[in-house]
C-alpha atoms as a PDB file:
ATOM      1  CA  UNK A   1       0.000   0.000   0.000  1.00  0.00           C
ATOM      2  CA  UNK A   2       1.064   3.047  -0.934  1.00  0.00           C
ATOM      3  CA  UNK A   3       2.061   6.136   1.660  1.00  0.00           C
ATOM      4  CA  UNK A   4      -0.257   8.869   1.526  1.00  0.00           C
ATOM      5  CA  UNK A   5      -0.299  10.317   4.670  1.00  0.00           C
ATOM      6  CA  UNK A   6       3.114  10.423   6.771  1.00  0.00           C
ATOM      7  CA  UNK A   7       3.528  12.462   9.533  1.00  0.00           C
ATOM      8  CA  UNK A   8       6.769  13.439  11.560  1.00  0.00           C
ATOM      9  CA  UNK A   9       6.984  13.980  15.094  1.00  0.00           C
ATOM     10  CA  UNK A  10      11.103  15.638  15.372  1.00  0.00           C
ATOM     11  CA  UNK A  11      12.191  15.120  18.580  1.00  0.00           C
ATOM     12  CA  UNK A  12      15.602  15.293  20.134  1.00  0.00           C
ATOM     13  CA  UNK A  13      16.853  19.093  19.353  1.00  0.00           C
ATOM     14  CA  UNK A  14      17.445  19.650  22.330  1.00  0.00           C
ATOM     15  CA  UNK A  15      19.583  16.342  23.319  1.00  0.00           C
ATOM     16  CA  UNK A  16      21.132  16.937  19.502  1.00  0.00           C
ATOM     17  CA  UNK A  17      22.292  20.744  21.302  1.00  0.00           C
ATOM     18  CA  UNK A  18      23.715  18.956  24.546  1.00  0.00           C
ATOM     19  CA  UNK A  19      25.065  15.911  23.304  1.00  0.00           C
ATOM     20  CA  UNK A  20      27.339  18.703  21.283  1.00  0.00           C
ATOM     21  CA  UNK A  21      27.761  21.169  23.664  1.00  0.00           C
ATOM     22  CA  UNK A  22      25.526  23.907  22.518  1.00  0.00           C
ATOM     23  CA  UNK A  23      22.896  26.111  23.785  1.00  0.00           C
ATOM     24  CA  UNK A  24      19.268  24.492  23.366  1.00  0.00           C
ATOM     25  CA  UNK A  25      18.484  27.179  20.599  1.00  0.00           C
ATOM     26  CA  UNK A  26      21.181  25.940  18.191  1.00  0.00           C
ATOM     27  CA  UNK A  27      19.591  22.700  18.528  1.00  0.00           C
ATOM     28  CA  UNK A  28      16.203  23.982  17.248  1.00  0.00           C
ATOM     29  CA  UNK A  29      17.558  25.936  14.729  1.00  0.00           C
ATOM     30  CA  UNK A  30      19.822  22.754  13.635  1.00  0.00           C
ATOM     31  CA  UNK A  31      16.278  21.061  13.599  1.00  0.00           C
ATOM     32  CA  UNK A  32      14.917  23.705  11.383  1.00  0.00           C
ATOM     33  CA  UNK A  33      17.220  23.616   8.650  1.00  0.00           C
ATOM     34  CA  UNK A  34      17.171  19.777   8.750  1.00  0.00           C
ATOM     35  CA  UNK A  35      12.772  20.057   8.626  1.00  0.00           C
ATOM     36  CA  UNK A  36      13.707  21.638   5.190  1.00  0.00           C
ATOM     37  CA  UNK A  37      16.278  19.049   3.847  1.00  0.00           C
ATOM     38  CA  UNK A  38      13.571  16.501   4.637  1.00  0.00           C
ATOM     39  CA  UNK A  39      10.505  18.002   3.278  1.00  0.00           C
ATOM     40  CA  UNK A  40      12.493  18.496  -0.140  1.00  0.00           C
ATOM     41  CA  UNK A  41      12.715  14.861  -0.123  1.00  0.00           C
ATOM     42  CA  UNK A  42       9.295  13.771   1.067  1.00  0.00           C
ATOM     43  CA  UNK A  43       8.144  16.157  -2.133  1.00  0.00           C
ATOM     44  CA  UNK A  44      10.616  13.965  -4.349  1.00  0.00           C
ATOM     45  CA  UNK A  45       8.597  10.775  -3.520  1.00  0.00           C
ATOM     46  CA  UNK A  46       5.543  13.112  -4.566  1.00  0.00           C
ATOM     47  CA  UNK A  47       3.959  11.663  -1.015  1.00  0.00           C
ATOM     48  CA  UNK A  48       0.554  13.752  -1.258  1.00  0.00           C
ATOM     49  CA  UNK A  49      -0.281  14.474   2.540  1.00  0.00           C
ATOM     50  CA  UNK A  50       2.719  15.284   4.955  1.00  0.00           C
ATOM     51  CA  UNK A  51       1.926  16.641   8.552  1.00  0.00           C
ATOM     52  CA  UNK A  52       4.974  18.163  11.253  1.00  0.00           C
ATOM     53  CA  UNK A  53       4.390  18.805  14.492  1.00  0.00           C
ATOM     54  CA  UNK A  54       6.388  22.077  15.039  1.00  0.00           C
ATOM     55  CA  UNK A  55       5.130  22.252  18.617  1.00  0.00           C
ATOM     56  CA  UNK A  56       2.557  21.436  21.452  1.00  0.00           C
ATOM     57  CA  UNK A  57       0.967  24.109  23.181  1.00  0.00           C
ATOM     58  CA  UNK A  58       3.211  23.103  26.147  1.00  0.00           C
ATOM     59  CA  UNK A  59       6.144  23.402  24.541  1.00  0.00           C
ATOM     60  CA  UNK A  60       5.435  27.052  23.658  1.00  0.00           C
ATOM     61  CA  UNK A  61       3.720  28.281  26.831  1.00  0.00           C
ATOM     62  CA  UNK A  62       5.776  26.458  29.827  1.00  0.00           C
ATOM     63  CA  UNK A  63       9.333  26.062  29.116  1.00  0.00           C
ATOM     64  CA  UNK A  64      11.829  28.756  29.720  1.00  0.00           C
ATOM     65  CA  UNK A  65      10.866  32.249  28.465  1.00  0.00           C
ATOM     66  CA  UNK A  66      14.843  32.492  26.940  1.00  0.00           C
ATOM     67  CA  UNK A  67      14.227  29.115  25.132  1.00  0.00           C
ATOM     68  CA  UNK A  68      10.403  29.843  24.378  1.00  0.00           C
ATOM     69  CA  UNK A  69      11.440  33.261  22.656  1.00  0.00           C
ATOM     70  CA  UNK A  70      14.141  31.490  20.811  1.00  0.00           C
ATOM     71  CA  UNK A  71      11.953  29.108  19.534  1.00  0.00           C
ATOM     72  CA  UNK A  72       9.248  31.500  17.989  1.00  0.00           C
ATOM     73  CA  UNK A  73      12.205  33.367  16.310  1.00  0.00           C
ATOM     74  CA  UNK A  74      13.081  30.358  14.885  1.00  0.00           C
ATOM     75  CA  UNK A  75       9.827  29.696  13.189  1.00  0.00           C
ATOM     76  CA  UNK A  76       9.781  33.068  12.057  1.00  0.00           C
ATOM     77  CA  UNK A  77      12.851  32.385  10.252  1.00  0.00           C
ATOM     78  CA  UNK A  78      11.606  29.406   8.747  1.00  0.00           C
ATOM     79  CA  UNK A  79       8.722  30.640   7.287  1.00  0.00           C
ATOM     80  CA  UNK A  80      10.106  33.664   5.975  1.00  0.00           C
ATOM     81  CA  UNK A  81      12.003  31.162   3.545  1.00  0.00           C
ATOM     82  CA  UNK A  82       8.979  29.294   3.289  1.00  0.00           C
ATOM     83  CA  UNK A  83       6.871  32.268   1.758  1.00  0.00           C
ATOM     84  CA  UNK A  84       9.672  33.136  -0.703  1.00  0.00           C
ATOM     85  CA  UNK A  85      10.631  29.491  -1.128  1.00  0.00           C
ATOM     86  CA  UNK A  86       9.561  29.288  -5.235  1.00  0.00           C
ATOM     87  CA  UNK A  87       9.197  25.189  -5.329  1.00  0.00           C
ATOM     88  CA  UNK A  88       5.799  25.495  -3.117  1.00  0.00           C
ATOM     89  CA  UNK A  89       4.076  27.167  -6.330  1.00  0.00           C
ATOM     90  CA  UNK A  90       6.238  25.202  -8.667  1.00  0.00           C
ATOM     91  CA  UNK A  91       5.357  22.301  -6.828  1.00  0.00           C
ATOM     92  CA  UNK A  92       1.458  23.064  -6.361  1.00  0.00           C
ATOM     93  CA  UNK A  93       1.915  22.769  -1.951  1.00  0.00           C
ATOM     94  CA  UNK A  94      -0.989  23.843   0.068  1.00  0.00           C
ATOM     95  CA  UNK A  95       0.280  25.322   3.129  1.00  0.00           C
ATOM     96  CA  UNK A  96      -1.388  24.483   6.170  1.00  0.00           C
ATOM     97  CA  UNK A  97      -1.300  25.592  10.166  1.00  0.00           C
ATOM     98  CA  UNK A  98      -3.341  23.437  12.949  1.00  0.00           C
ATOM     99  CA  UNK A  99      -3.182  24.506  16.507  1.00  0.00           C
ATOM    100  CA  UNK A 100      -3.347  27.456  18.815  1.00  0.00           C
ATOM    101  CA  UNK A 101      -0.255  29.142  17.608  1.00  0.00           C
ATOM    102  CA  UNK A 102      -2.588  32.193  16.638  1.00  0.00           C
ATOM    103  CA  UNK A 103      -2.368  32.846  20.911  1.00  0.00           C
ATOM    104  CA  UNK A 104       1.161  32.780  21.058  1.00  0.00           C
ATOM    105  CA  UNK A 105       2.796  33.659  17.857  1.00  0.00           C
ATOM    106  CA  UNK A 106       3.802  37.228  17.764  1.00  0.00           C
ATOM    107  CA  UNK A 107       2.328  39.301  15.154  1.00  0.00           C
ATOM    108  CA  UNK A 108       4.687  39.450  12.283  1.00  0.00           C
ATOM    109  CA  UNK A 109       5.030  36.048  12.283  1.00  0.00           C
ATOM    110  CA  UNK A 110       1.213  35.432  12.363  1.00  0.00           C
ATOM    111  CA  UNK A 111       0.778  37.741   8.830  1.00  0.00           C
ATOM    112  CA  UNK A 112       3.720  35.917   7.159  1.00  0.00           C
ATOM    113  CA  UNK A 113       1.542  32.473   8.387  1.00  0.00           C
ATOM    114  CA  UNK A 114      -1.288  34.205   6.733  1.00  0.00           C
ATOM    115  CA  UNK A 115       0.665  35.451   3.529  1.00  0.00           C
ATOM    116  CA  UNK A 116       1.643  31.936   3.030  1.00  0.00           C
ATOM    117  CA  UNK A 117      -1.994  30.341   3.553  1.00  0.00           C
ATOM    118  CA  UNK A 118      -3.022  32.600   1.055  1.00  0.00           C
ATOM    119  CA  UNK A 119      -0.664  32.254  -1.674  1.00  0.00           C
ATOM    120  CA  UNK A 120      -0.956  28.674  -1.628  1.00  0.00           C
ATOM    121  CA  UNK A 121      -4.613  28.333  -1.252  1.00  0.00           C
ATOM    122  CA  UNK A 122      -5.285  27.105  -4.846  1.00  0.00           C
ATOM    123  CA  UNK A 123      -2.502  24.711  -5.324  1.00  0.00           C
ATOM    124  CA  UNK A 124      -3.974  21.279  -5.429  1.00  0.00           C
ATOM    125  CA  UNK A 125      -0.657  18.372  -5.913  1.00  0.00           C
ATOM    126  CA  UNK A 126       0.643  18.282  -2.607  1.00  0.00           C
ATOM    127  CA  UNK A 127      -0.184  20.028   1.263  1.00  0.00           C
ATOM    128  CA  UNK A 128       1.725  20.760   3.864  1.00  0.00           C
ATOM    129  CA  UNK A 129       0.712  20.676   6.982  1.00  0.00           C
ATOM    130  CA  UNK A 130       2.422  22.559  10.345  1.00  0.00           C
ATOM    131  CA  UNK A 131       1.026  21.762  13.506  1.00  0.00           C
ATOM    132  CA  UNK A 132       1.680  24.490  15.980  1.00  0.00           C
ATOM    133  CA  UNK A 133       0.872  25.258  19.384  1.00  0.00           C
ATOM    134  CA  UNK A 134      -1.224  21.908  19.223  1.00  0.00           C
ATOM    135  CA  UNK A 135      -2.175  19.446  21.362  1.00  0.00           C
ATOM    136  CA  UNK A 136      -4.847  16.580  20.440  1.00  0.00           C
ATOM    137  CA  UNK A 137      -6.836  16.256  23.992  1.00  0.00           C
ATOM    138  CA  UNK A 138      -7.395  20.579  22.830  1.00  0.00           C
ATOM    139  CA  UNK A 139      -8.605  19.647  19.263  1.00  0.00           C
ATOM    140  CA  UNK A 140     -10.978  16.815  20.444  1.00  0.00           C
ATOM    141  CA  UNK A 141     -12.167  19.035  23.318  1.00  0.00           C
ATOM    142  CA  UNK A 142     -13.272  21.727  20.676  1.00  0.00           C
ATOM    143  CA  UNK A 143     -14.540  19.262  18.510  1.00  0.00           C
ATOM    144  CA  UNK A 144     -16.922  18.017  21.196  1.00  0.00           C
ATOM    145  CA  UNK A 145     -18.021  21.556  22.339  1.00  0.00           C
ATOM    146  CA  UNK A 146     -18.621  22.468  18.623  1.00  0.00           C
ATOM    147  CA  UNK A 147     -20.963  19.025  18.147  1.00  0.00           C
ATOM    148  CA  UNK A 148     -22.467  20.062  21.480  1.00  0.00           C
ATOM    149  CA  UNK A 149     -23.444  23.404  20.445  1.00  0.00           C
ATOM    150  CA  UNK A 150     -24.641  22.917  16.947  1.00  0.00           C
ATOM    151  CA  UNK A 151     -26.312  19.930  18.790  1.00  0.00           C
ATOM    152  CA  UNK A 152     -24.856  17.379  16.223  1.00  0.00           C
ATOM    153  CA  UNK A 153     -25.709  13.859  16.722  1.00  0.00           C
ATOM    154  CA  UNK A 154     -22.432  11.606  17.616  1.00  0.00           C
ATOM    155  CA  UNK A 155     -21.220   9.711  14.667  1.00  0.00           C
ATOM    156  CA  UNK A 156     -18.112   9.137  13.425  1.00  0.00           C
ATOM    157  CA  UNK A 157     -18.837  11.459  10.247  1.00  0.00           C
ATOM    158  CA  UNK A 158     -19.854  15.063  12.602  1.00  0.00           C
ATOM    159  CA  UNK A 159     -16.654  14.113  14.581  1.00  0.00           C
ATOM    160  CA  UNK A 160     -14.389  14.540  12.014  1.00  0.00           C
ATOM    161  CA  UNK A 161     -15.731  17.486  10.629  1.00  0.00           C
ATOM    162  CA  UNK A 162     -15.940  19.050  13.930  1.00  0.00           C
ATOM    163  CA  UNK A 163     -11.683  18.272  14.239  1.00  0.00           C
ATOM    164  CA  UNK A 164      -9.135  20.558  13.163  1.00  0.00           C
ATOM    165  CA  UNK A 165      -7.823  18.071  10.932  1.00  0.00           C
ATOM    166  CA  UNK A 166     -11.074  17.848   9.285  1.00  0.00           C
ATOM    167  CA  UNK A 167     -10.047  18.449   6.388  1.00  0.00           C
ATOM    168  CA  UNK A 168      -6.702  15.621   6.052  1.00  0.00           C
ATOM    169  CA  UNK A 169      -7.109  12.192   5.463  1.00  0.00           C
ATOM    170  CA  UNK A 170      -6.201   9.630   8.286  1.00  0.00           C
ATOM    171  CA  UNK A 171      -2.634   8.912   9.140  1.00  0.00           C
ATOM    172  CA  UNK A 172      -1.029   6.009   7.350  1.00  0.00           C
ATOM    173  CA  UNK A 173       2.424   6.401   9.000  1.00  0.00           C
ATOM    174  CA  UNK A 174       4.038   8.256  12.192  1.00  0.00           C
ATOM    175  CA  UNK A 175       7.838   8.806  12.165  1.00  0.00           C
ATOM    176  CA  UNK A 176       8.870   9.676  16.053  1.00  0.00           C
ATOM    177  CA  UNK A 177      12.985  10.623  15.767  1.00  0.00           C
ATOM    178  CA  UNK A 178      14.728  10.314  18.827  1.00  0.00           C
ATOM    179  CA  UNK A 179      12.559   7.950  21.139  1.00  0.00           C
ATOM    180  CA  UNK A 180      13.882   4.887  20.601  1.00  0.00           C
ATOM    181  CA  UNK A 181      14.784   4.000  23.562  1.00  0.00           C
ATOM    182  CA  UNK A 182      11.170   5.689  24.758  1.00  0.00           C
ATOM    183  CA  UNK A 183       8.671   5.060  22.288  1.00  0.00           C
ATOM    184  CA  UNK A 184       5.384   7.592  22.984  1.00  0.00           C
ATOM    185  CA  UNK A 185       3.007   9.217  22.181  1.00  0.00           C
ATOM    186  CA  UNK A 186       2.218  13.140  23.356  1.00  0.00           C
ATOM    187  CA  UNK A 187      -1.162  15.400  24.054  1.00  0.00           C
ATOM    188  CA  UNK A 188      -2.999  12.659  22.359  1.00  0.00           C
ATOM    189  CA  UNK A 189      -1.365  13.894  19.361  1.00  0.00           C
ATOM    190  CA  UNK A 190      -3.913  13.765  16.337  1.00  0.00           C
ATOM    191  CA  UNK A 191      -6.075  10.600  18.009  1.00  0.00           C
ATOM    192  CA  UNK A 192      -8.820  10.941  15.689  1.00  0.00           C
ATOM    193  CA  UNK A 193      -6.977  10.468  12.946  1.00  0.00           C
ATOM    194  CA  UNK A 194      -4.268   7.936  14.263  1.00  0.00           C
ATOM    195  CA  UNK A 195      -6.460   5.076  15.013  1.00  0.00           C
ATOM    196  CA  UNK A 196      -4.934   2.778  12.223  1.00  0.00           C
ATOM    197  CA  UNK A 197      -1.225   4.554  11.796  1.00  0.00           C
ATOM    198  CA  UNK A 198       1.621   2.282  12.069  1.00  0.00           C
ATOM    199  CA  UNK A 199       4.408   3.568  13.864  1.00  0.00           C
ATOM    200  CA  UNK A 200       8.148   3.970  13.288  1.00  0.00           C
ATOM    201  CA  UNK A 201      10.017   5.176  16.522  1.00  0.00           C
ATOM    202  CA  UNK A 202      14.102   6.009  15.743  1.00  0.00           C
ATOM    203  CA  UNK A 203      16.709   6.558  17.934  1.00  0.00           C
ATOM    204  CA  UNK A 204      18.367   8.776  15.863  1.00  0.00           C
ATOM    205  CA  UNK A 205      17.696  12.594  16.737  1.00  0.00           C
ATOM    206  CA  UNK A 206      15.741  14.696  14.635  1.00  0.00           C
ATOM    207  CA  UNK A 207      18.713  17.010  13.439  1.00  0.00           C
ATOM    208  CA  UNK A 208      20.635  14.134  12.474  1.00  0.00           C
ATOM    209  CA  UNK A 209      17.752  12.503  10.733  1.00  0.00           C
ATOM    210  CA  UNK A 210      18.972  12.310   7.400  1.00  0.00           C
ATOM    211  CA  UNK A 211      16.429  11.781   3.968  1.00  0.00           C
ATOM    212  CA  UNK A 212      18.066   8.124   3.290  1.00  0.00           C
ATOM    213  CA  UNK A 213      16.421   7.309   6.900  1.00  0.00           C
ATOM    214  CA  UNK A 214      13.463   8.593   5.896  1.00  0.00           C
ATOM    215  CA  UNK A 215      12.999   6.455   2.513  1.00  0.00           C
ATOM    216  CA  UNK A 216      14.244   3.272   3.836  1.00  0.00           C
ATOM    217  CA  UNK A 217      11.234   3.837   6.533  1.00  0.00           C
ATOM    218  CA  UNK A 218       8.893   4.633   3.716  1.00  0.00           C
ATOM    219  CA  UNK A 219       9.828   2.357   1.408  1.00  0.00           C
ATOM    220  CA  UNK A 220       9.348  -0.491   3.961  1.00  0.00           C
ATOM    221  CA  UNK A 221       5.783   0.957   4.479  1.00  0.00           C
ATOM    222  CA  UNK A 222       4.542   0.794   0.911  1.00  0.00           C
ATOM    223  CA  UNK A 223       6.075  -3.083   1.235  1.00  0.00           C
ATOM    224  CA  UNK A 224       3.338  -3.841   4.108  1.00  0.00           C
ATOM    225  CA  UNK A 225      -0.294  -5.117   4.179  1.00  0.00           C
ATOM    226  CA  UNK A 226      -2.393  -2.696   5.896  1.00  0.00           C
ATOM    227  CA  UNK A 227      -5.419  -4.729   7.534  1.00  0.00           C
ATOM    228  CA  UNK A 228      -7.137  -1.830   9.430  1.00  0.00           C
ATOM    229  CA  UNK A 229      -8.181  -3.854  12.320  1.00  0.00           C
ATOM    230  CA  UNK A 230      -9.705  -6.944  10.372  1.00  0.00           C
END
C-alpha cells in the first residue's frame, strides 16, 4: 500500500544541542534547517499528505521564556524562507497551520503564516501541513463543544468534521525521531486520525535525521499489508 499520509513527530533538538555542547536554541535551529532538507525529499517521492508537528501548546507556553522566545524566532525564520521558497508554487503545496499558535505567535510572524496560507490556497498536488501550538486532547475538546453546540448527533462522520484536521485524510504512518529508547506518544497527538497509523520510533535525533532514513522507513511501508483492524 502506498504512503499517503506520513507524519513526523522531530524530537531530540534539544539532546542533539547537549550531546554537542551547545545552547538548546542551536539545537532547534539545527532542527529547522534539517525540517527543510527533509521536506524536499518527502516532495521527491511526490507523497501527497505530509503533517509536522512544530510544537505542542506546552512546549510554547511552559518552558523557559529564553528558550520559548528562541523558539518563535526560529519559526519566524523558517517561514520567511517558506513564503519566498519558489518550489511550493512550482510544486502546487498547500500550506497548512493546525493549533493554537494564533495565541502565542507574535504578530509578524502570524501575517507571514497568513501570507503563506493565502498564496498557496489554490494549489492542489501536494499540502503541507504545520502543527503548531497543538495538542490533540485541545482539538478533540473543541470538537466536542462544537458538536455540542450545533447539537450534532455523535457519529463518526460530525466528529471529524468538527476536528481541526477535518479536512486531512487519516494517518497512514508516524515517524517519532529520537525515542527509541522511549517510544510515545504526546497530548494525544492527532487521536482521531491515528487510530490505524503504524508507527516507526528512531533513535536517531531529529537534526541528524537524514532523507536516506526517511525512505528506507517509507519504502518499507509501501512493502506492508495494511489490515485496518480486520
Amino acid at each position: 500500500m502506498k504512503l499517503n499520509h506520513l507524519v513526523i513527530i522531530p524530537d531530540g533538538n534539544r539532546r542533539w544541542a547537549k550531546k554537542h555542547f551547545k545552547e538548546a536554541s542551536l539545537g532547534h535551529e539545527e532542527g529547522s534547517l534539517q525540517f527543510e532538507k527533509i521536506y524536499q525529499k518527502i516532495v521527491e517521492i511526490k507523497i501527497p499528505y505530509f503533517s509536522f508537528w512544530g510544537a505542542s501548546y506546552d512546549n510554547l507556553t511552559k518552558r523557559s521564556p529564553l528558550e520559548t522566545e528562541n523558539l518563535l524566532n526560529i519559526f519566524h525564520k523558517q517561514f520567511e524562507r517558506l513564503l519566498n521558497d519558489e518550489r511550493i508554487m512550482e510544486e502546487s503545496i498547500n500550506v497548512n497551520f493546525i493549533g493554537r499558535w494564533q495565541e502565542v505567535f507574535k504578530k509578524e510572524t502570524q501575517e507571514i503564516i497568513f501570507k503563506i496560507i493565502e498564496k498557496t490556497k489554490n494549489n492542489k498536488k501536494l499540502v503541507l501541513t504545520f502543527l503548531l501550538a497543538y495538542n490533540g486532547t485541545d482539538e478533540m475538546i473543541d470538537a466536542i463543544k462544537t458538536i455540542k453546540e450545533k447539537d450534532l448527533e455523535v457519529n463518526e462522520k460530525n466528529i471529524k468534521e468538527s476536528l481541526w484536521t477535518k479536512n486531512l485524510p487519516p494517518v497512514d504512518l508516524i515517524i517519532r525521531t529520537g525515542a527509541g529508547e522511549d517510544p510515545h506518544n504526546s497530548a494525544g497527538f492527532m487521536m482521531w486520525d491515528t487510530a490505524y497509523s503504524q508507527l516507526h520510533f528512531t533513535e536517531t535525533l531529529f537534526p541528524e535525521f537524514k532523507e536516506a532514513e526517511l525512505e528506507e522507513i517509507i519504502n518499507n511501508f509501501n512493502l506492508r499489508e495494511r489490515r485496518h483492524g480486520k
